[in-house]
C-alpha atoms as a PDB file:
ATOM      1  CA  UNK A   1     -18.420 -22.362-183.860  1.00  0.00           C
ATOM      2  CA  UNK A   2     -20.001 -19.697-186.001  1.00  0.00           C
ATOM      3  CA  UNK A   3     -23.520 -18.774-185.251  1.00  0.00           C
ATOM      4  CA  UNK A   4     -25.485 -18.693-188.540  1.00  0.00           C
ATOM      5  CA  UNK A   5     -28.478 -17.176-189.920  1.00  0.00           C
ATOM      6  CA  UNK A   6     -29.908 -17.593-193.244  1.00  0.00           C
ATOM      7  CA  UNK A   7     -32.675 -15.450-194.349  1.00  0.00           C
ATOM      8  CA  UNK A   8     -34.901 -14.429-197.484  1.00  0.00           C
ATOM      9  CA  UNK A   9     -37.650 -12.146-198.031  1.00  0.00           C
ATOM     10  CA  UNK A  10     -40.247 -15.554-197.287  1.00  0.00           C
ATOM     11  CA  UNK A  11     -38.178 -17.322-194.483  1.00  0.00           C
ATOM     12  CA  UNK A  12     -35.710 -17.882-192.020  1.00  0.00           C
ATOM     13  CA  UNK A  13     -34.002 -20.854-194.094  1.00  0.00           C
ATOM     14  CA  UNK A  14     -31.247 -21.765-191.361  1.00  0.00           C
ATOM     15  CA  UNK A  15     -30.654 -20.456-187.603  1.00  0.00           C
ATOM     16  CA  UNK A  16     -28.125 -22.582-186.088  1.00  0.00           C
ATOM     17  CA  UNK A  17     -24.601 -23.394-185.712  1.00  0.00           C
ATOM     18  CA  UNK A  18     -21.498 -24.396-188.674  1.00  0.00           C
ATOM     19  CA  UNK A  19     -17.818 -24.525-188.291  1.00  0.00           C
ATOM     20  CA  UNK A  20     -17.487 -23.439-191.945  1.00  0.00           C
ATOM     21  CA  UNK A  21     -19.334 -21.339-194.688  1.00  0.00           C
ATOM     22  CA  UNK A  22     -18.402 -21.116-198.182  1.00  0.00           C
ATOM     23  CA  UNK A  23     -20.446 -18.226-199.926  1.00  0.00           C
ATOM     24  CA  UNK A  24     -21.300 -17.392-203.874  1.00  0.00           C
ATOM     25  CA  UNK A  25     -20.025 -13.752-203.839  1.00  0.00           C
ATOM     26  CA  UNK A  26     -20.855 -11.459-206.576  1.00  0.00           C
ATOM     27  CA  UNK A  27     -16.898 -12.034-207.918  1.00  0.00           C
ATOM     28  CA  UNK A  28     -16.103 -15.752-206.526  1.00  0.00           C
ATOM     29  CA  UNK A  29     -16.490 -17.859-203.479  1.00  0.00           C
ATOM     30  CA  UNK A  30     -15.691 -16.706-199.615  1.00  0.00           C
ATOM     31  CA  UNK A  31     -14.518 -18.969-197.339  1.00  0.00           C
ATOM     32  CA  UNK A  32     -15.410 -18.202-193.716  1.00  0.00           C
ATOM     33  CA  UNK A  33     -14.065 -19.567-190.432  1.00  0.00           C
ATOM     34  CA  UNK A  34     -14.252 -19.114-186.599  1.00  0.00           C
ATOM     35  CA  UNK A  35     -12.101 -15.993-185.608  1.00  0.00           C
ATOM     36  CA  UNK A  36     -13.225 -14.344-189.124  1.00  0.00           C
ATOM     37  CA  UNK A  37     -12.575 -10.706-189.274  1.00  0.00           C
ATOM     38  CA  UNK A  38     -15.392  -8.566-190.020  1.00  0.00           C
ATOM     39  CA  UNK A  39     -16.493  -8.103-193.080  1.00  0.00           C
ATOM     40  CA  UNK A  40     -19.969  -7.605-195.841  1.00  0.00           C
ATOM     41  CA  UNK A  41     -19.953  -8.992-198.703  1.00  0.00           C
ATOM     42  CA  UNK A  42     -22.359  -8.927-201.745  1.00  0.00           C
ATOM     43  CA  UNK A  43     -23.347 -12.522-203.416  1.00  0.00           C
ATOM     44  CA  UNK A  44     -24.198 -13.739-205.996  1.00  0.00           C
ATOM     45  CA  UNK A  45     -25.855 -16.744-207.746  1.00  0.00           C
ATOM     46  CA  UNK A  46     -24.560 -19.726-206.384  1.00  0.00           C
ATOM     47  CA  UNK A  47     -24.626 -22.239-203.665  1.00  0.00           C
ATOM     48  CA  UNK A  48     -24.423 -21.738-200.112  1.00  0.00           C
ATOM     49  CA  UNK A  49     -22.553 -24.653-198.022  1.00  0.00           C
ATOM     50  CA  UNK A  50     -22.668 -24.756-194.380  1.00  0.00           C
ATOM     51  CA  UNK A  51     -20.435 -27.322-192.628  1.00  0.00           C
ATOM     52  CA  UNK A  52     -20.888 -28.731-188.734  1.00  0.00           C
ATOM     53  CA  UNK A  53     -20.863 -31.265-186.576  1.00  0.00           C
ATOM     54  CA  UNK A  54     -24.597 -32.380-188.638  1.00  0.00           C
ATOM     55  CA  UNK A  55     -23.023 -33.011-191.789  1.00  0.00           C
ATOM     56  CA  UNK A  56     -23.510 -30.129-194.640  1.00  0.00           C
ATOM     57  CA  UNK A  57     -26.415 -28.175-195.704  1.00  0.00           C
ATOM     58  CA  UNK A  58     -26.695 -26.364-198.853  1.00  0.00           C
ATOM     59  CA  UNK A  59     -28.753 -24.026-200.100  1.00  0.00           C
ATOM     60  CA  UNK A  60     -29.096 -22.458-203.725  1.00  0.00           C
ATOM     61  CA  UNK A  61     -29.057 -18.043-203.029  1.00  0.00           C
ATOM     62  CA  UNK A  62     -29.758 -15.687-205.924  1.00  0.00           C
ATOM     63  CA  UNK A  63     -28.281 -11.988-204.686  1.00  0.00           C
ATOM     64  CA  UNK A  64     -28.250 -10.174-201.510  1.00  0.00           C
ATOM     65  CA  UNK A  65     -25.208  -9.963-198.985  1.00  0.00           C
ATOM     66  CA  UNK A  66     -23.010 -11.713-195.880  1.00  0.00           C
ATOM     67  CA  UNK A  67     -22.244 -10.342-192.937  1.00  0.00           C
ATOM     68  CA  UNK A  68     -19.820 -11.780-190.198  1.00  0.00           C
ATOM     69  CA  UNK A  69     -19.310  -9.909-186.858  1.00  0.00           C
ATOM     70  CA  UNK A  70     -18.116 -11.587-184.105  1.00  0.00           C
ATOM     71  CA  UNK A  71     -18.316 -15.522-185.651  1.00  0.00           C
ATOM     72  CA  UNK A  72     -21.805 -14.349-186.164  1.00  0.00           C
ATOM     73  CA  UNK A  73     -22.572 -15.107-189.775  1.00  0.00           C
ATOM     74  CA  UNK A  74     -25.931 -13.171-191.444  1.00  0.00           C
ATOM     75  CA  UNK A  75     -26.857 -14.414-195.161  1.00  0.00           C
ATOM     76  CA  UNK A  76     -29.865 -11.804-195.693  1.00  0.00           C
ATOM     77  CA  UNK A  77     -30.544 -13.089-199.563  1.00  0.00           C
ATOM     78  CA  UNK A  78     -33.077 -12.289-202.473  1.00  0.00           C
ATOM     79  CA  UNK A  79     -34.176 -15.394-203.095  1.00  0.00           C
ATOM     80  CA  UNK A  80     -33.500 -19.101-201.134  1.00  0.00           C
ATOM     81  CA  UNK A  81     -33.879 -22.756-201.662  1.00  0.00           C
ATOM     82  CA  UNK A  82     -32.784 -25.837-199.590  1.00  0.00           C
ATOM     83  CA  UNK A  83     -31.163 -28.345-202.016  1.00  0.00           C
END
């Protein structure tokens, strides 16, 4: 499992577990998956899906970046919204 945190300037949206992200990158979506390799990536506009064992959250992101180190997964955006 991938250890997730999902952050914006007001909140912390999302601290918690997935088995899959799929990120709006500045050019396209990222897929990421336990046993990622490191990485940082910019994003976009777009929507944020996070996959477990609770079903699927989304969340709507406007800018910022990703980070994965270790199947830990930061979203550190400019702005954030559940949908």
């Amino acid at each position: 499992m991938l250890k997730v945190s999902v952050i914006s300037p007001e909140q912390t949206l999302y601290e918690g577990e997935a088995s899959s992200i799929v990120a709006p990158a500045y050019d396209g979506e990222v897929g990421i998956l336990t046993g990622h390799a490191p990485m940082m990536a910019l994003l976009g506009t777009g929507t944020l899906r996070l996959s477990g064992s609770a079903g699927e959250q989304r969340f709507k992101v406007e800018g910022g970046f990703l980070q994965v180190v270790d199947d830990v997964v930061r979203v550190v955006t400019e702005r954030a919204a559940e949908l």
